[in-house]
N, C-alpha and C. Protein backbone atom coordinates (compact mmCIF):
# COMPACT_ATOMS: atom_id res chain seq x y z
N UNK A 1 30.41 -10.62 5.15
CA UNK A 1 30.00 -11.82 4.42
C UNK A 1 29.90 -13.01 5.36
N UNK A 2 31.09 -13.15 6.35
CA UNK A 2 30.47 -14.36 6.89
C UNK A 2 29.64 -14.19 7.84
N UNK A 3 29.32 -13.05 8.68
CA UNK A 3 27.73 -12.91 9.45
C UNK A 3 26.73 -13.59 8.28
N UNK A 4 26.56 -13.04 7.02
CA UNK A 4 25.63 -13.48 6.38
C UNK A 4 25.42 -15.23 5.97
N UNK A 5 26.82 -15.46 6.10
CA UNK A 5 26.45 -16.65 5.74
C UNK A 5 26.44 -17.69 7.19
N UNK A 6 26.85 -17.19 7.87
CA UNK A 6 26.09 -17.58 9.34
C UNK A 6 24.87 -17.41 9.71
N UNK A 7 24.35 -16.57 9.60
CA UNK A 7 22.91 -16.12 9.22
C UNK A 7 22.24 -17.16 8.64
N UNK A 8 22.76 -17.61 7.12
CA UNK A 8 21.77 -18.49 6.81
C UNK A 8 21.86 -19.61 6.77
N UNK A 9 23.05 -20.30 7.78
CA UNK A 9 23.36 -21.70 7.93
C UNK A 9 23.67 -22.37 6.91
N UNK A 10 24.19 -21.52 5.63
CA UNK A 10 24.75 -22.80 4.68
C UNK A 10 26.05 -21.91 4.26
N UNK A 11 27.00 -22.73 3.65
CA UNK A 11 28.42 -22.03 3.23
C UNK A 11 28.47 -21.77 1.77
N UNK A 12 28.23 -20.23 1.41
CA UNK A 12 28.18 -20.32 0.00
C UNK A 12 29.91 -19.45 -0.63
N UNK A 13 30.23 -19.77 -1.48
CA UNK A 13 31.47 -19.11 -1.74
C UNK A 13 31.88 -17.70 -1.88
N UNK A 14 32.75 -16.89 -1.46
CA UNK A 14 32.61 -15.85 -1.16
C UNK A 14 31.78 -15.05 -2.48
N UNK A 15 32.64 -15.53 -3.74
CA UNK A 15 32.68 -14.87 -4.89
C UNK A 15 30.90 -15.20 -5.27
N UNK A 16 30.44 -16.11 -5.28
CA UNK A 16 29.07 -16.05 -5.80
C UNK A 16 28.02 -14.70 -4.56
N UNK A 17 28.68 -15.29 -3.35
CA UNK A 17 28.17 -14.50 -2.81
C UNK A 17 27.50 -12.97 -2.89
N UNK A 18 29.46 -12.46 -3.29
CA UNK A 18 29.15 -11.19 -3.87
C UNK A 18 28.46 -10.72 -5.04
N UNK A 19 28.74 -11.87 -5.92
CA UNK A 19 27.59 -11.27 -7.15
C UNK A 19 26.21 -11.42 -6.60
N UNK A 20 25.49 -12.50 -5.36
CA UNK A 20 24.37 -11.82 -5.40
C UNK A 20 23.80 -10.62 -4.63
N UNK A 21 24.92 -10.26 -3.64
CA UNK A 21 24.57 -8.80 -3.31
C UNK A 21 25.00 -7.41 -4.38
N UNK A 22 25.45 -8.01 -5.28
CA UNK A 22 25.79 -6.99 -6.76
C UNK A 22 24.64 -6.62 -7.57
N UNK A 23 24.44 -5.27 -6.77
CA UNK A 23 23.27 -4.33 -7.77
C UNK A 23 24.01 -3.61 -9.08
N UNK A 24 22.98 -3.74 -10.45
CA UNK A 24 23.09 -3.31 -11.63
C UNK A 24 24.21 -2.11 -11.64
N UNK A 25 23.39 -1.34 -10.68
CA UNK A 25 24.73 0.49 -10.47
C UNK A 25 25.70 0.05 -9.62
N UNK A 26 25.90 -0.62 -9.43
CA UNK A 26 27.10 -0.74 -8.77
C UNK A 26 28.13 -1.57 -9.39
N UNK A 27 27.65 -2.32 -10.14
CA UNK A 27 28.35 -3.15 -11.47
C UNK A 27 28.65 -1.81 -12.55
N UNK A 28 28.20 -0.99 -12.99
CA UNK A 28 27.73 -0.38 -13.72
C UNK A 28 29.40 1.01 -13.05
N UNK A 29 28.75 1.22 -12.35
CA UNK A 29 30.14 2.48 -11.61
C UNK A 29 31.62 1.73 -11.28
N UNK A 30 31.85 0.20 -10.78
CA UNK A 30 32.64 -0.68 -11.02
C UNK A 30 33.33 -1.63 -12.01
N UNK A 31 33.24 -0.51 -13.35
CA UNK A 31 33.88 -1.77 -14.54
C UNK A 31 33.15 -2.87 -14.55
N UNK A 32 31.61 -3.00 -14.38
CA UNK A 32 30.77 -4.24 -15.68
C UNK A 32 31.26 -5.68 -14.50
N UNK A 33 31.42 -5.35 -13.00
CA UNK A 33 31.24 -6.69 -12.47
C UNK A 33 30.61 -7.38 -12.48
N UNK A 34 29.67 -8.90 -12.32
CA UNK A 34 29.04 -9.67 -12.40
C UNK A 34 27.82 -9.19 -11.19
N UNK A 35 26.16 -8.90 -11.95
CA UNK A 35 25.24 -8.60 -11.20
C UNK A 35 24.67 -9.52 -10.82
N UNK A 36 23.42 -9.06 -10.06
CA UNK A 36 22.55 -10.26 -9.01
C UNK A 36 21.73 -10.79 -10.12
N UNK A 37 21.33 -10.02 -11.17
CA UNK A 37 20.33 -10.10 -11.66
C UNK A 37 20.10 -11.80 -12.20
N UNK A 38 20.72 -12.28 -12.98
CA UNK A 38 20.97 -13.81 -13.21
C UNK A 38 20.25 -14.11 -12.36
N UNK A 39 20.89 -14.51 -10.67
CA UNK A 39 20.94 -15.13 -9.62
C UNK A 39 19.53 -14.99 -9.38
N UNK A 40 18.70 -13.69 -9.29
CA UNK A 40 17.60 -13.52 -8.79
C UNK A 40 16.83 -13.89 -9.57
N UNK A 41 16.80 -13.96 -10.62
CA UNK A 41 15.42 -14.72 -11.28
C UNK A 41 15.78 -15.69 -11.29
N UNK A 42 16.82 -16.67 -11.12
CA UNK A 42 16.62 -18.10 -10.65
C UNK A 42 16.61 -17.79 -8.93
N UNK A 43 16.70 -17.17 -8.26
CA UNK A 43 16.51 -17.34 -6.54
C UNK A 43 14.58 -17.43 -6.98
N UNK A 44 13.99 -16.05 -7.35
CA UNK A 44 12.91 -16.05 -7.28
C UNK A 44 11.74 -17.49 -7.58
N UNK A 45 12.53 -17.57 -8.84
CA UNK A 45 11.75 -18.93 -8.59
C UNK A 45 11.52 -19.86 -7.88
N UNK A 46 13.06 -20.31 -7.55
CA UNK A 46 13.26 -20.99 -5.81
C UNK A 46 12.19 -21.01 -4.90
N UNK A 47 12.35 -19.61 -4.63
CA UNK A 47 12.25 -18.99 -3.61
C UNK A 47 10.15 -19.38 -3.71
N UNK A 48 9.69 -19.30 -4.63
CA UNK A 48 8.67 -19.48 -5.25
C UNK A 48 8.02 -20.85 -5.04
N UNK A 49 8.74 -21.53 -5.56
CA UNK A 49 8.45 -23.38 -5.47
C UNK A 49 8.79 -23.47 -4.13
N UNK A 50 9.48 -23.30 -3.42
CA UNK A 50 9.69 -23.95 -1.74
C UNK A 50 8.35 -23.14 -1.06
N UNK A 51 8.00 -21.86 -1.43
CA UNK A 51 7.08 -21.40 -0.50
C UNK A 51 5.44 -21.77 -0.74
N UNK A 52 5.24 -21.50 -2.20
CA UNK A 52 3.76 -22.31 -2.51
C UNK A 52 4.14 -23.99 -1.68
N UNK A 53 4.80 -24.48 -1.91
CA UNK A 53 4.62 -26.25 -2.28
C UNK A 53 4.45 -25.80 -0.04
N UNK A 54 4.93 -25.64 0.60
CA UNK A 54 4.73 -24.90 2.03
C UNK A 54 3.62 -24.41 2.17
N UNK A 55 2.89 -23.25 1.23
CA UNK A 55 1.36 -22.96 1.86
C UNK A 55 0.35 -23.75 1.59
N UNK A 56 0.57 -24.47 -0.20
CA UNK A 56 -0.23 -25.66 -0.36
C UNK A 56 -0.18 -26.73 0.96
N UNK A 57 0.83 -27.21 1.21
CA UNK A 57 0.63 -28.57 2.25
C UNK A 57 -0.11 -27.72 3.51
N UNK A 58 0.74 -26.87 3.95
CA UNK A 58 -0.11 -26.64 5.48
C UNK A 58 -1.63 -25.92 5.52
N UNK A 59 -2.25 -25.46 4.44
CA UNK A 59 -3.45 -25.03 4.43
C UNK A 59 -4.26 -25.96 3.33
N UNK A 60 -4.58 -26.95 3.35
CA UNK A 60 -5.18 -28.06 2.57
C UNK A 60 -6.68 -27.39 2.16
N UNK A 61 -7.19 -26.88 2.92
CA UNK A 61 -8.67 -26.29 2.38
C UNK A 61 -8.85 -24.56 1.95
N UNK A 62 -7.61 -24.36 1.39
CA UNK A 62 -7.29 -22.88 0.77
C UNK A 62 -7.73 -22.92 -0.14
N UNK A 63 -7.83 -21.99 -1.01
CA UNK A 63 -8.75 -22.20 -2.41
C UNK A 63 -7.10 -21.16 -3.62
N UNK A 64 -7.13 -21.86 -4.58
CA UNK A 64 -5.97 -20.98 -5.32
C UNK A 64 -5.72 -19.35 -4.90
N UNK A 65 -6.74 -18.92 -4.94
CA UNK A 65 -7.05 -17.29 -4.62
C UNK A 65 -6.20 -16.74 -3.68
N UNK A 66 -6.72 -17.80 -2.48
CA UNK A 66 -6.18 -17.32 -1.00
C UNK A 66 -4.62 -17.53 -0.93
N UNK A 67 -4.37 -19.40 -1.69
CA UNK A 67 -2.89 -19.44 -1.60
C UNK A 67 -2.15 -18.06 -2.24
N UNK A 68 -2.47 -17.65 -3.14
CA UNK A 68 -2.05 -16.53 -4.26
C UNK A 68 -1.93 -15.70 -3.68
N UNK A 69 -2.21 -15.23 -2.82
CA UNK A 69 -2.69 -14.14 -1.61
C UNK A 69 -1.38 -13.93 -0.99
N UNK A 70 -1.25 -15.31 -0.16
CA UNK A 70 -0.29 -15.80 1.21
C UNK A 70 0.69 -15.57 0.36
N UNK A 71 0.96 -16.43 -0.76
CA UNK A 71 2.78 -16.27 -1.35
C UNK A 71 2.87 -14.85 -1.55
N UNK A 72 1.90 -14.11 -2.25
CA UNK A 72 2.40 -13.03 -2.25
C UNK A 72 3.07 -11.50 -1.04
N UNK A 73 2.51 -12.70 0.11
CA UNK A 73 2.44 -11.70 1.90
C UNK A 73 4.10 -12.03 1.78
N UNK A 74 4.79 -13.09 1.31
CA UNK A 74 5.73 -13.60 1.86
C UNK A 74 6.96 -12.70 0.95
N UNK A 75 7.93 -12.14 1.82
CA UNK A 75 9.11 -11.16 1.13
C UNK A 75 10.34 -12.27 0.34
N UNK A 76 11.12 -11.45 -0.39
CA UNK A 76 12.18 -12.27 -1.07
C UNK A 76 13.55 -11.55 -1.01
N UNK A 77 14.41 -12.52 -0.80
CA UNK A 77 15.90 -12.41 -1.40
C UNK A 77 16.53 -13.07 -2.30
N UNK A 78 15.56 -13.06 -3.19
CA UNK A 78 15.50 -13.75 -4.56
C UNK A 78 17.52 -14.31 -4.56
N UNK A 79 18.10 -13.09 -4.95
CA UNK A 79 19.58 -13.30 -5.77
C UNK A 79 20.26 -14.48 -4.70
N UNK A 80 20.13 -14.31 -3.27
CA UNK A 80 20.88 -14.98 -2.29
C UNK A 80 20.37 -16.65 -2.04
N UNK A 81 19.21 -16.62 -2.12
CA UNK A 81 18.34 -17.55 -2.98
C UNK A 81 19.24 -18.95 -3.86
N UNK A 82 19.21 -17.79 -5.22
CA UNK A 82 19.89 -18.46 -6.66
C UNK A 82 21.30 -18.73 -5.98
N UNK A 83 21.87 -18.08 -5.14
CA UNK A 83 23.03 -18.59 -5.04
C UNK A 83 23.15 -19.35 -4.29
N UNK A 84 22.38 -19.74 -3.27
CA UNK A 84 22.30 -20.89 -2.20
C UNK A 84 22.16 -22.12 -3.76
N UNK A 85 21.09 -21.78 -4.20
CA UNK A 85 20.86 -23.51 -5.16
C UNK A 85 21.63 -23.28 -6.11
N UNK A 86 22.63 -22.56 -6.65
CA UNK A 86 23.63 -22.80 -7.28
C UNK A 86 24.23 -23.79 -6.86
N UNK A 87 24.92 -23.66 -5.51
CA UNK A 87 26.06 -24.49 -5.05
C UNK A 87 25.16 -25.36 -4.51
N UNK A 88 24.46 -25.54 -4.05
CA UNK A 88 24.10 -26.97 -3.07
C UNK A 88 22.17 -27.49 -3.39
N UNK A 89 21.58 -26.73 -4.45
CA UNK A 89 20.78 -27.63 -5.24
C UNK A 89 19.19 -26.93 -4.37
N UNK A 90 17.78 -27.73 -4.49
CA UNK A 90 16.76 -27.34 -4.17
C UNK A 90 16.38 -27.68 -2.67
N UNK A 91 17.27 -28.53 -2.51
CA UNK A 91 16.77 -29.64 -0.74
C UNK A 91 17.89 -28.16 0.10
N UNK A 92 19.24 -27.62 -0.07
CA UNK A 92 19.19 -26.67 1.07
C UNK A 92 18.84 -25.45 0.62
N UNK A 93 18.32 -24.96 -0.81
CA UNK A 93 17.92 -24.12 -0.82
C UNK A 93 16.51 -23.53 0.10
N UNK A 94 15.92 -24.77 -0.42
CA UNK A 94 14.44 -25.27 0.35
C UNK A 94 14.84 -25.17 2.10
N UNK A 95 15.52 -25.85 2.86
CA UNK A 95 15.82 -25.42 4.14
C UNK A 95 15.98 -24.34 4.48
N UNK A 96 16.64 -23.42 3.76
CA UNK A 96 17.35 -21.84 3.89
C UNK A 96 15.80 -20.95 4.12
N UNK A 97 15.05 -21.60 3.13
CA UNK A 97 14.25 -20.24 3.04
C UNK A 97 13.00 -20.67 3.85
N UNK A 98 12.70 -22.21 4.40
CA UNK A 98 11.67 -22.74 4.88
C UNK A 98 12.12 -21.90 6.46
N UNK A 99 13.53 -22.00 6.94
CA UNK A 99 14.15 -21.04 8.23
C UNK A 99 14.09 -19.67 8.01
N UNK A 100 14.44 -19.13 6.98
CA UNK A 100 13.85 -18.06 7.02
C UNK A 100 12.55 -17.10 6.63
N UNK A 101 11.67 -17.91 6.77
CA UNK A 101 9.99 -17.35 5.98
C UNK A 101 9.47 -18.06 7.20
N UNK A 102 9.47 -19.51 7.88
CA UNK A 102 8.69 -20.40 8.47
C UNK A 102 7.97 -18.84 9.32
N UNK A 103 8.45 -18.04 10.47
CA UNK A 103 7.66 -17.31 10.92
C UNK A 103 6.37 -16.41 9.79
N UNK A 104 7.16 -16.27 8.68
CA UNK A 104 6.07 -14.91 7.76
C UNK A 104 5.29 -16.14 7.40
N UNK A 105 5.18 -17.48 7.00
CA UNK A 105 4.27 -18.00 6.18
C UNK A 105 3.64 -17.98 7.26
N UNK A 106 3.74 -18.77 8.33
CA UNK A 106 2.75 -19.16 9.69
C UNK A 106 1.81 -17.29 9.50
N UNK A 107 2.35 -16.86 10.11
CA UNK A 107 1.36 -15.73 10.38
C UNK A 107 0.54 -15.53 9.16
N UNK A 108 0.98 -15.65 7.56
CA UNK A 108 -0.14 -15.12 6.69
C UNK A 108 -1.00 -15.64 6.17
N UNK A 109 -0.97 -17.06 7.03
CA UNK A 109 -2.50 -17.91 7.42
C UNK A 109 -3.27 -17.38 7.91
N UNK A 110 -2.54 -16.49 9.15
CA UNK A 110 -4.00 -16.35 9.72
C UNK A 110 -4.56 -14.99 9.43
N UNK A 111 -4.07 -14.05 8.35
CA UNK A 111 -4.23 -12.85 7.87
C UNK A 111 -5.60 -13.06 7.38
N UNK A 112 -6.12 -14.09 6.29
CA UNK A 112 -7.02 -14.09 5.60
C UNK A 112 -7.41 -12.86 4.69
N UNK A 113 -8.58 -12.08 5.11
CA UNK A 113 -9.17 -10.85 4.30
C UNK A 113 -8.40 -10.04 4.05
N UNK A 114 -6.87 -10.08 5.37
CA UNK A 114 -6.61 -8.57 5.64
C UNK A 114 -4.97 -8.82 4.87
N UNK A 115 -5.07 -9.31 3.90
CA UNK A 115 -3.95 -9.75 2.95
C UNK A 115 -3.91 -8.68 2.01
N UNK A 116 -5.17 -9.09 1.37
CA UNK A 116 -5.46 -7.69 0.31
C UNK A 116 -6.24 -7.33 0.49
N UNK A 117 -7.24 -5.71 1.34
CA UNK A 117 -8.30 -5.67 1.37
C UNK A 117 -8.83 -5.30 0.03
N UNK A 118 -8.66 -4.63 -0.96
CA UNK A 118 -8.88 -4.29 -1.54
C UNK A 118 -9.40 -5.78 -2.87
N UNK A 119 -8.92 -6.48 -2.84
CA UNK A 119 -9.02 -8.05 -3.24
C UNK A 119 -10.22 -8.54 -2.99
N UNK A 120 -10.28 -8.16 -1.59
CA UNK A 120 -11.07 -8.91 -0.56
C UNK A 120 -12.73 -8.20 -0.98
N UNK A 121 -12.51 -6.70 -0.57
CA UNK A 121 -13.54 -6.31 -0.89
C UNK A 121 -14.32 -6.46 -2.56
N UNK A 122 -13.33 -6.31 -3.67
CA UNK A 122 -13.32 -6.52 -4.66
C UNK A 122 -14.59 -7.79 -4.86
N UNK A 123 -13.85 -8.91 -4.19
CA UNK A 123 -14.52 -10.42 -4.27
C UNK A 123 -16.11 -10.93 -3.65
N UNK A 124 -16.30 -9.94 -2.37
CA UNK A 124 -17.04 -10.01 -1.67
C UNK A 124 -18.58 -9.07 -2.17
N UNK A 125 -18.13 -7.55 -3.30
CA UNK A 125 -18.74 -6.97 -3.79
C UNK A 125 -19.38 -8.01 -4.64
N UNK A 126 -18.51 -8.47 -5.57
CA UNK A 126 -18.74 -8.68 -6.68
C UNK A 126 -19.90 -10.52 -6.29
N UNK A 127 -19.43 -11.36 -5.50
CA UNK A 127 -20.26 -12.03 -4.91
C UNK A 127 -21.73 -12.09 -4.77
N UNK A 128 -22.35 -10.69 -3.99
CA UNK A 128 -22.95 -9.91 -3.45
C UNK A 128 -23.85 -8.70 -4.53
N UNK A 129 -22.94 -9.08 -6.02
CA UNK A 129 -23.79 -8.33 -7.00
C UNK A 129 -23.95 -6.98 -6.54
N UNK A 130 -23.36 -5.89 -6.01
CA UNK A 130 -23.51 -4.75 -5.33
C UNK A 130 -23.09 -3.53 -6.77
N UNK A 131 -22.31 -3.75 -7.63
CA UNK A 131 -22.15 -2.87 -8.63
C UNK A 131 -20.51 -2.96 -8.19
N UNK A 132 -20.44 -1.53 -9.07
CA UNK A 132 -19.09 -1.34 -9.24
C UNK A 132 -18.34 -0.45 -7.55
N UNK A 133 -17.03 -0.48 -8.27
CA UNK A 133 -15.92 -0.20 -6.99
C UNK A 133 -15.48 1.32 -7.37
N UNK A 134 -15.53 2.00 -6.73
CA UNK A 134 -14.54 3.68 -7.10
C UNK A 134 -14.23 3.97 -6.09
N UNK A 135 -12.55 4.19 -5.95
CA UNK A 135 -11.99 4.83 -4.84
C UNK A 135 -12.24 6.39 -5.23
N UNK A 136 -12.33 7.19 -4.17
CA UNK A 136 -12.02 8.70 -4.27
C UNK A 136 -11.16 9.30 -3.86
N UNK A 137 -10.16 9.81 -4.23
CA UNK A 137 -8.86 10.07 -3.96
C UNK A 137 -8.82 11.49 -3.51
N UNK A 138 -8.28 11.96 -2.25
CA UNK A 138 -7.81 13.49 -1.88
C UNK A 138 -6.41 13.31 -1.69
N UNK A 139 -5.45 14.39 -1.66
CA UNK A 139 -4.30 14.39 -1.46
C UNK A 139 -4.19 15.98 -0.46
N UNK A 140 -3.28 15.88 0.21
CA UNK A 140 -3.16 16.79 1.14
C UNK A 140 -1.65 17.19 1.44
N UNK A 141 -1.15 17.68 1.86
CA UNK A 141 0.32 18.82 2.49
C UNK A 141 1.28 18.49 1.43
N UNK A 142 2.44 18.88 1.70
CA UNK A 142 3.43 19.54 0.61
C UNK A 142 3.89 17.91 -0.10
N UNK A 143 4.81 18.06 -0.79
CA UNK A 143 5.19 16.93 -1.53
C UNK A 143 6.14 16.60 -1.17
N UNK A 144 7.41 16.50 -0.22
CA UNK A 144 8.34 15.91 0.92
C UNK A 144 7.14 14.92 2.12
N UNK A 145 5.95 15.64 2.35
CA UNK A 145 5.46 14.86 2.88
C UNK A 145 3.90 14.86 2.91
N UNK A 146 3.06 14.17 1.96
CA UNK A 146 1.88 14.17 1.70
C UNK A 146 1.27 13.09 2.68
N UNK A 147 -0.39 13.60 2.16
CA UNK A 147 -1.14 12.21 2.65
C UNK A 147 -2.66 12.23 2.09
N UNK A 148 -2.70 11.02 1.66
CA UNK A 148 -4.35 10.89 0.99
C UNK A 148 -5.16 10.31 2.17
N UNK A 149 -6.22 10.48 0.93
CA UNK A 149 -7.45 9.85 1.74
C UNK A 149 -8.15 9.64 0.72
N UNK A 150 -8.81 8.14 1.30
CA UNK A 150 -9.66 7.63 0.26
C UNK A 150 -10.95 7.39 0.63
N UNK A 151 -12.36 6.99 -0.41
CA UNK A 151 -13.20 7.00 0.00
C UNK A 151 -13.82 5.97 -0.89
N UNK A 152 -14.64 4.69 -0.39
CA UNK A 152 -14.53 3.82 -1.36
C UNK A 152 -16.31 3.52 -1.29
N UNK A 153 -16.43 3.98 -3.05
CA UNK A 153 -18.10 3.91 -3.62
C UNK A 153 -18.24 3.05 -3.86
N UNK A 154 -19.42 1.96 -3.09
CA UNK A 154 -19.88 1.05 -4.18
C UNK A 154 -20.94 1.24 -4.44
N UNK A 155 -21.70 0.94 -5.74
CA UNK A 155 -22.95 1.09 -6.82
C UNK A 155 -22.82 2.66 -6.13
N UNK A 156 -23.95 3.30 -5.57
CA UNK A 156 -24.28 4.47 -5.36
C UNK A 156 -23.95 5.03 -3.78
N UNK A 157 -23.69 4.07 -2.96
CA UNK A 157 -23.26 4.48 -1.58
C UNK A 157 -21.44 4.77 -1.58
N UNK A 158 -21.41 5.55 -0.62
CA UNK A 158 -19.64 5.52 0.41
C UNK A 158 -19.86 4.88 1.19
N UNK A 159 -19.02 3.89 1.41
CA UNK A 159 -19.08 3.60 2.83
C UNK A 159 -18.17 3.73 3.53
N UNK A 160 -17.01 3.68 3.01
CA UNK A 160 -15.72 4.18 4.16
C UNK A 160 -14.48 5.13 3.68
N UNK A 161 -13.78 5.58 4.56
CA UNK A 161 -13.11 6.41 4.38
C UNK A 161 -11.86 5.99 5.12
N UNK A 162 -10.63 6.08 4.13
CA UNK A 162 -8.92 5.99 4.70
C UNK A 162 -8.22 6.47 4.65
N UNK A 163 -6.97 6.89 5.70
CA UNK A 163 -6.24 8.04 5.17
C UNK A 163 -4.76 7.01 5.30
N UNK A 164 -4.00 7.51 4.82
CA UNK A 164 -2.39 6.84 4.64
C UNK A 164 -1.09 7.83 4.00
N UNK A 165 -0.02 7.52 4.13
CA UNK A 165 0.84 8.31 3.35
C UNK A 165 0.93 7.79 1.91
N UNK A 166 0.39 7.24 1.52
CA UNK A 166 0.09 6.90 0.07
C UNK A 166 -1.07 6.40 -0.45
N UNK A 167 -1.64 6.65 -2.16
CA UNK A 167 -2.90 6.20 -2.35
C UNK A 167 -2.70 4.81 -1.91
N UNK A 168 -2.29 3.43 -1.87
CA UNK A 168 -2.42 2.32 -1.85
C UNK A 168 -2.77 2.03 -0.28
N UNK A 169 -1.74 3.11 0.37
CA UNK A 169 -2.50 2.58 2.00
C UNK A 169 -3.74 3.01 2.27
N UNK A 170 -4.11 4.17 1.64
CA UNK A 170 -5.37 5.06 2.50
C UNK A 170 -6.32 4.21 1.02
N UNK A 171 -6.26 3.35 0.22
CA UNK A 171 -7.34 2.76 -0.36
C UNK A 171 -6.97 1.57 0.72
N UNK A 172 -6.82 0.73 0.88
CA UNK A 172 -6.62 -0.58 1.99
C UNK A 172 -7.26 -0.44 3.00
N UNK A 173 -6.97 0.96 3.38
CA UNK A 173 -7.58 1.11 4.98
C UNK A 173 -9.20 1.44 4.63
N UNK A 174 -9.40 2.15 3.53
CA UNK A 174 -10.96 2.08 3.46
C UNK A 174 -11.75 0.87 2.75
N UNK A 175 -10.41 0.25 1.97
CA UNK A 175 -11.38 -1.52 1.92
C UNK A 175 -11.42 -2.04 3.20
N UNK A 176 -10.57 -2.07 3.47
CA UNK A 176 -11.08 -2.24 5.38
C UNK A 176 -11.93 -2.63 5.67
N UNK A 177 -12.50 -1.15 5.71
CA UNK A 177 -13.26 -1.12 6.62
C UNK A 177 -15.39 -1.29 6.00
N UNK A 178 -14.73 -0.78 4.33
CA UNK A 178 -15.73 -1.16 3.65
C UNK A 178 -16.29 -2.57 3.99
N UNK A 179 -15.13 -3.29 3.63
CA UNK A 179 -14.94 -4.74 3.77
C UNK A 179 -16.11 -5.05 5.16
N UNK A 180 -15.20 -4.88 5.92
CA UNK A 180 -16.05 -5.17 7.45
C UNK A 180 -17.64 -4.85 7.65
N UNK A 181 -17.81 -4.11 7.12
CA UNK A 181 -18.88 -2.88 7.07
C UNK A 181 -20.11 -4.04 6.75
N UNK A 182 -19.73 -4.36 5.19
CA UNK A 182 -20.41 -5.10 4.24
C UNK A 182 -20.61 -6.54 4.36
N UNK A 183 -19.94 -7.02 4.69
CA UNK A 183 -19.93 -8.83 5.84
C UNK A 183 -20.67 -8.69 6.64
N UNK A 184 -20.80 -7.64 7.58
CA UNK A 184 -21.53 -7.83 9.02
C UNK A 184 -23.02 -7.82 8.08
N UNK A 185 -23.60 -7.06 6.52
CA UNK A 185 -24.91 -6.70 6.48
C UNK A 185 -25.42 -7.59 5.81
């Protein structure tokens, strides 16, 4: 506990502490201790308002879409969060997480397209009046360890093909490249 709270430069009390590293089963196998859960949907929100009101100011010519994009690139510790602004309010909650995100927000500026390709391509089709979107899904080797591949139709053409250890990566990697494909024409 106190690495962690060295870690995040503010002093939170042991006991809140622990409830926000207190998962449901573990309350649950421990006699009904006090869970994160509370904590995290007030961290999340937090965690929420300090990081939009952050991508709004530093990207002034973003369009809602894109901000929507970026917050969503950005990870959470929602519960640890709620318990920072429990005890000491929105100004060090807001510090805590501006130190710990400042590197992930900076970089998912400059991500742009490659946030969501699948978004991306989505937006750019539909722009472009091209028809509809169909991924084509293969799946391949045993079920300890599979892998798809996707193939992404628009109106009547394929144009690309992705493979990943899951449908969501091997569709990404062929918005990709769809994506790319379809900008350059």
């Amino acid at each position: 506990m106190r690495e962690l709270v060295t870690r995040l430069g503010v002093e939170v009390s042991e006991k809140l502490l622990t409830q926000a590293i207190t998962h449901r089963s573990y309350s649950y196998e421990n006699g009904g201790i006090p869970t994160n859960e509370r904590l995290e949907f007030l961290g999340d929100s937090v965690l929420g308002l300090v990081v939009t009101d952050e991508l709004y100011r530093k990207n002034p010519d973003a369009e809602e879409g894109q901000l929507a994009k970026l917050r969503a690139a950005v990870d959470a510790l929602e519960a640890i969060i709620g318990a920072i602004y429990v005890e000491h309010g929105i100004e060090k909650s807001g510090e805590v997480i501006l130190q710990l995100f400042a590197p992930i927000i900076a970089a998912s500026a400059e991500l742009g397209e490659a946030l969501d390709w699948k978004t991306s391509l989505t937006e750019l089709v539909a722009g472009k009046n091209l028809g509809p979107i169909e991924y084509l899904i293969e799946q391949s080797g045993p079920d300890h360890d599979k892998s798809f591949s996707a193939k992404v139709k628009v109106g009547d053409l394929v144009f690309a093909h992705g493979v990943g250890k899951s449908k969501k990566e091997a569709e990404q990697k062929a918005a990709s490249i769809a994506f790319q494909d379809l900008k350059q024409k």
